[in-house]
Protein backbone atom coordinates (compact mmCIF):
# COMPACT_ATOMS: atom_id res chain seq x y z
CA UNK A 1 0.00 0.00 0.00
CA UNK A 2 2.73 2.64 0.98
CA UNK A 3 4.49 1.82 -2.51
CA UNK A 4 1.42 2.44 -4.49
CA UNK A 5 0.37 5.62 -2.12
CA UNK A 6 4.29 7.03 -3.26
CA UNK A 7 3.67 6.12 -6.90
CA UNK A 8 0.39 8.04 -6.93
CA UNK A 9 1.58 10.94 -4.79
CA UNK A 10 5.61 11.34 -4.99
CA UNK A 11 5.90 14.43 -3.79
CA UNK A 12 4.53 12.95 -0.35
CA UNK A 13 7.34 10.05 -0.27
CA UNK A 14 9.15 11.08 2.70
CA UNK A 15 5.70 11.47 4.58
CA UNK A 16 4.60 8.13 4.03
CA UNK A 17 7.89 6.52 4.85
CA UNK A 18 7.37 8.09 8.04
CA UNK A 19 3.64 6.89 8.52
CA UNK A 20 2.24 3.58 9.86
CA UNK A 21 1.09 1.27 7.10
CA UNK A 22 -2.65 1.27 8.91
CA UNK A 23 -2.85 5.18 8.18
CA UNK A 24 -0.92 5.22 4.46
CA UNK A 25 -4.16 3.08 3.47
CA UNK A 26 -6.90 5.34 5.12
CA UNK A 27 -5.37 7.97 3.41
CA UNK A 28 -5.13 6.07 0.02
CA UNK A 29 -8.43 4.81 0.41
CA UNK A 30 -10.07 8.12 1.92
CA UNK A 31 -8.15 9.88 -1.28
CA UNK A 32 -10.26 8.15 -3.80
């Protein structure tokens, strides 16, 4: 999930490395 969450947003790599897989998806998922 955190790979595809940096391939859709890039810019926002460093932030999701720093995040908890649990909230990388709600953000994914609340994103779309």
């Amino acid at each position: 999930m955190r790979d595809l969450a940096i391939e859709l947003f890039p810019q926002w790599a460093d932030r999701f490395e720093s995040m908890t897989e649990n909230a990388v998806e709600t953000l994914v998922k609340g994103g779309h």
